[in-house]
N, C-alpha and C. Protein backbone atom coordinates (compact mmCIF):
# COMPACT_ATOMS: atom_id res chain seq x y z
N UNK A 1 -7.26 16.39 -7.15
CA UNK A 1 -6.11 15.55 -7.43
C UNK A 1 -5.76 14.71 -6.20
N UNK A 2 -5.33 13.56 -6.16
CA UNK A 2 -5.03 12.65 -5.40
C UNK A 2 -3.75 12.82 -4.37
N UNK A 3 -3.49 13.14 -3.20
CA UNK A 3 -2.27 13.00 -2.84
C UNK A 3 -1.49 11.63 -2.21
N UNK A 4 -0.11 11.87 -2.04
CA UNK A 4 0.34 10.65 -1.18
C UNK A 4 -0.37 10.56 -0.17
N UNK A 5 -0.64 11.40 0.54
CA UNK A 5 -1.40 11.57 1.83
C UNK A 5 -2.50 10.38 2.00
N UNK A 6 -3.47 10.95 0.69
CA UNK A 6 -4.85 10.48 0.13
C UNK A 6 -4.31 8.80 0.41
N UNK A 7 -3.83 8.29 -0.39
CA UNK A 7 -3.13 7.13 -0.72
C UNK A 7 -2.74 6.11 0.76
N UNK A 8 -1.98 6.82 1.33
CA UNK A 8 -1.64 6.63 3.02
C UNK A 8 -2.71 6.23 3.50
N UNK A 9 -3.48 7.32 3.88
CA UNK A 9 -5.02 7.14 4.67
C UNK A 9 -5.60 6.17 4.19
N UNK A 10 -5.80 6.02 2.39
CA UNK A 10 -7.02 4.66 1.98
C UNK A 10 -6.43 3.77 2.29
N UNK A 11 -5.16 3.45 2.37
CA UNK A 11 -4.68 2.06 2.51
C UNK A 11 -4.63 1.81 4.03
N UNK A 12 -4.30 2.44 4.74
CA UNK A 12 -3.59 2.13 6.49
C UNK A 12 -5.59 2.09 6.72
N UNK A 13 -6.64 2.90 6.23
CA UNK A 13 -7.91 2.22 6.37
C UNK A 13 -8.39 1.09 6.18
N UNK A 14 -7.97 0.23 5.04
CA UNK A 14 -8.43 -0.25 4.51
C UNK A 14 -7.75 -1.77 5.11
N UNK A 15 -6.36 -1.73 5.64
CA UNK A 15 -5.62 -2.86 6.26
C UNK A 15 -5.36 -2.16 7.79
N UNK A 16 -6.09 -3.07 8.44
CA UNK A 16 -6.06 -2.52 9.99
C UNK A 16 -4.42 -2.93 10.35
N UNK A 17 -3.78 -1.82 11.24
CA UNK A 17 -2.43 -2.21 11.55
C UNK A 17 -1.46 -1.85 10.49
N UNK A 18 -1.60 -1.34 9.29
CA UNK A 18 -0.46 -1.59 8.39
C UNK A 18 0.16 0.14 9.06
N UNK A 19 1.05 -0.20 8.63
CA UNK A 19 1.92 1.69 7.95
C UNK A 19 2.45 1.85 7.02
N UNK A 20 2.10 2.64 6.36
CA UNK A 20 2.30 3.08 4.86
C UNK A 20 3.38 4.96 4.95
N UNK A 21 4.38 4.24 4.07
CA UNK A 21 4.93 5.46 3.79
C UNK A 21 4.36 5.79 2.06
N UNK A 22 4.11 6.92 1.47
CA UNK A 22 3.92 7.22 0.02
C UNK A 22 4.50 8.63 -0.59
N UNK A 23 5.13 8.73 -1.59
CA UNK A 23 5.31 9.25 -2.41
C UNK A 23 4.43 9.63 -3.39
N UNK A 24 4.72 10.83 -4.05
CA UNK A 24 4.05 10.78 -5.36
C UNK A 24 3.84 12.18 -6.52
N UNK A 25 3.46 12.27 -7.77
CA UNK A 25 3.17 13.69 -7.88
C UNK A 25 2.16 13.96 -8.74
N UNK A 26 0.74 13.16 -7.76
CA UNK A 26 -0.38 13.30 -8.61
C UNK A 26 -0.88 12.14 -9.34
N UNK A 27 0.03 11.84 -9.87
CA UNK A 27 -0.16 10.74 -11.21
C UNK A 27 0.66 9.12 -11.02
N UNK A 28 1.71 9.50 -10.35
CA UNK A 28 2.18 8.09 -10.35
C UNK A 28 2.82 8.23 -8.93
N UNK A 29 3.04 7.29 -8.11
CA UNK A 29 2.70 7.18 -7.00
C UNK A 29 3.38 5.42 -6.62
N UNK A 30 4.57 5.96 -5.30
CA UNK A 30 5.41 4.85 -4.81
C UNK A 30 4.76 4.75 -3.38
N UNK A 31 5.07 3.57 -2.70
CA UNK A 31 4.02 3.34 -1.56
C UNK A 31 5.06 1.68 -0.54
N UNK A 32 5.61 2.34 0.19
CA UNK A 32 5.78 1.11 0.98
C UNK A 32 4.76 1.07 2.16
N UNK A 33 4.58 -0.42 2.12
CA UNK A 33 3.19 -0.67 3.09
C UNK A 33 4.01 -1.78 4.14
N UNK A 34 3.99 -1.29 5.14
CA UNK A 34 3.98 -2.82 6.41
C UNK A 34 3.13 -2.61 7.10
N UNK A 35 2.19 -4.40 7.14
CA UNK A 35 1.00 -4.95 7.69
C UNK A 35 1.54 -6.30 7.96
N UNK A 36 1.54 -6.41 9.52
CA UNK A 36 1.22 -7.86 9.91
C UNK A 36 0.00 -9.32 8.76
N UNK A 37 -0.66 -8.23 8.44
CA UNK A 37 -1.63 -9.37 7.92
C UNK A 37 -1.18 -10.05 6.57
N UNK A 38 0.40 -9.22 5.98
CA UNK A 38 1.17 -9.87 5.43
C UNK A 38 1.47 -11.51 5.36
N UNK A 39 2.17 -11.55 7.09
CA UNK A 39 2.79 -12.78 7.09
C UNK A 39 2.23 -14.06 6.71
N UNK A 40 3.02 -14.67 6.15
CA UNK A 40 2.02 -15.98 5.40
C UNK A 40 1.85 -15.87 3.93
N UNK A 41 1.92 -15.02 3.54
CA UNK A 41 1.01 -14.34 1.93
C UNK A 41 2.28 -14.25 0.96
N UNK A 42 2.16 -14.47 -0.13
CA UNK A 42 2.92 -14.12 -1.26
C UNK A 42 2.84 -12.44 -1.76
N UNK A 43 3.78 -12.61 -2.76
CA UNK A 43 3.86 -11.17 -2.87
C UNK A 43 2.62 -10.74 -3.33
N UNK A 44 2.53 -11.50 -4.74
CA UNK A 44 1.31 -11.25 -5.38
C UNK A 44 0.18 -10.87 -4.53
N UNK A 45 -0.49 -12.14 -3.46
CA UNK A 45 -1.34 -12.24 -2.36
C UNK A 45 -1.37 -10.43 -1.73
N UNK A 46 -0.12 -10.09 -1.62
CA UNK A 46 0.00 -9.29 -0.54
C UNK A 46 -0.61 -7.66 -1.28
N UNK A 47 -0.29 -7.73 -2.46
CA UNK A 47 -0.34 -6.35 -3.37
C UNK A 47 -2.16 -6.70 -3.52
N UNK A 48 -2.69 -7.99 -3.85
CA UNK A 48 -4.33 -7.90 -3.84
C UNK A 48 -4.26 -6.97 -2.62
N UNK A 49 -4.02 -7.64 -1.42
CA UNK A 49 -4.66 -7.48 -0.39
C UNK A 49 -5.17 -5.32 -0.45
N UNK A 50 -3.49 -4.79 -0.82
CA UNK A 50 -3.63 -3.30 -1.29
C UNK A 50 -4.52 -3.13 -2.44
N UNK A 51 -4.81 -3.64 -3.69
CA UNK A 51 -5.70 -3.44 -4.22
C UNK A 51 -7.06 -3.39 -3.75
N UNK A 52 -7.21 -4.38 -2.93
CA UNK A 52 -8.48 -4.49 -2.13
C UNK A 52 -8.64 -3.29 -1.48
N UNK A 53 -7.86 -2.79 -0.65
CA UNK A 53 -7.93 -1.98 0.39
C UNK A 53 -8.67 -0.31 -0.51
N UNK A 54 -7.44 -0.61 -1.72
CA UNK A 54 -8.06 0.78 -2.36
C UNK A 54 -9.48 0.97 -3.22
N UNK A 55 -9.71 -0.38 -3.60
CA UNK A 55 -11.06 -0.80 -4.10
C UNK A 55 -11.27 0.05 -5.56
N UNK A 56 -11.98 0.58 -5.77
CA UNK A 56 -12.36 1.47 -7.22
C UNK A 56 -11.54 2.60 -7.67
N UNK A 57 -10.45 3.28 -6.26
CA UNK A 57 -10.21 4.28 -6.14
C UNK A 57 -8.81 4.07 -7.38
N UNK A 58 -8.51 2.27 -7.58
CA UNK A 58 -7.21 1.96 -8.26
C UNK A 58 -7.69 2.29 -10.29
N UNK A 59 -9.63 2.08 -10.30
CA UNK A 59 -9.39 2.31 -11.49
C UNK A 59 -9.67 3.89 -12.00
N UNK A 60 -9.97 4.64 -11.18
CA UNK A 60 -10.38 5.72 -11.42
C UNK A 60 -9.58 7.26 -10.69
N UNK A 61 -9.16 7.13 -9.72
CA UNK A 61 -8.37 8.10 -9.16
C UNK A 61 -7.06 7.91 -8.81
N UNK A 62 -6.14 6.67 -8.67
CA UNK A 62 -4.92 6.32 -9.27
C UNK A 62 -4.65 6.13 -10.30
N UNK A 63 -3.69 6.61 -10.81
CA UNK A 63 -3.24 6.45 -12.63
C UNK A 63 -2.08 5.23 -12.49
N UNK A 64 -0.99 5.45 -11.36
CA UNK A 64 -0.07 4.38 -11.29
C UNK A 64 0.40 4.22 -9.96
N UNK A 65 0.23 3.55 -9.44
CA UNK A 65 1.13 3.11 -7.76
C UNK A 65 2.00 1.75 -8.22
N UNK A 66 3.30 2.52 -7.50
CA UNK A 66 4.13 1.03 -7.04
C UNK A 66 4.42 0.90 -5.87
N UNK A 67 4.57 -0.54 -5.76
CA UNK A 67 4.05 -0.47 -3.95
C UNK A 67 5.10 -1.62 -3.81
N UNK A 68 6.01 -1.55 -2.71
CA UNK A 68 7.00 -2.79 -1.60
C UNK A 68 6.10 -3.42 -0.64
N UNK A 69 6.00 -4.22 -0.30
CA UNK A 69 5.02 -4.56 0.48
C UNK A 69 6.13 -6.08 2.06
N UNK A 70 5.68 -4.92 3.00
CA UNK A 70 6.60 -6.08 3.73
C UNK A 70 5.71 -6.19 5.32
N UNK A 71 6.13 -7.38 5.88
CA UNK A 71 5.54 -8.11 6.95
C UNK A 71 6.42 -6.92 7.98
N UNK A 72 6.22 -6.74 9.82
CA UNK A 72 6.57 -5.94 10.11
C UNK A 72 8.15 -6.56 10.96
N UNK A 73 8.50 -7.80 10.62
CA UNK A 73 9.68 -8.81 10.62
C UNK A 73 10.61 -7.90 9.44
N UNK A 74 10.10 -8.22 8.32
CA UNK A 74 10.87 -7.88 7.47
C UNK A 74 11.48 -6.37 7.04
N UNK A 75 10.32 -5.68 7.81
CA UNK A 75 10.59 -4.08 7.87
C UNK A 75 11.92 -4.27 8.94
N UNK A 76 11.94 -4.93 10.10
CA UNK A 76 12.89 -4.66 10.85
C UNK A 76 14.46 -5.49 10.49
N UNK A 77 13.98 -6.06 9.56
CA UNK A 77 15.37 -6.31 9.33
C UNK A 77 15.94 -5.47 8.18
N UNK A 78 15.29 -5.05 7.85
CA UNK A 78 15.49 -4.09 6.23
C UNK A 78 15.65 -4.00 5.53
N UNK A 79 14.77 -5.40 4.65
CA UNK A 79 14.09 -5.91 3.85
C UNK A 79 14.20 -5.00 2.74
């Protein structure tokens, strides 16, 4: 079974620099991510970029993630 943990690690791998906090219980699964490589990017833009990061793992070993996704500007203002 998948943990938040799991989730944490593929993504903060997969986007050099980000930090990821996650939630979850198995099956559906909350995820705030701040990555510099944000800035510039739309939201949409920004959630590929996490899809990317998790690659195959989104159609087969995640059932549901929701994810906030913020630049590390916007984390500090508290976005």
């Amino acid at each position: 079974m998948v943990t938040p943990q799991d989730i944490k690690q593929w993504i903060e791998t997969g986007l050099d620099g980000s930090q990821v906090e996650c939630d979850g219980d198995g099956h559906h699964f909350n995820a705030v991510i701040v990555s510099p490589d944000f800035s510039g990017k739309s939201i949409i833009q920004q959630h590929q970029m996490v899809y990317s990061a998790l690659g195959d793992k989104m159609k087969a070993e995640i059932h549901a993630l929701s994810m906030r996704t913020l630049t590390p500007e916007q984390a500090a203002q508290g976005d």
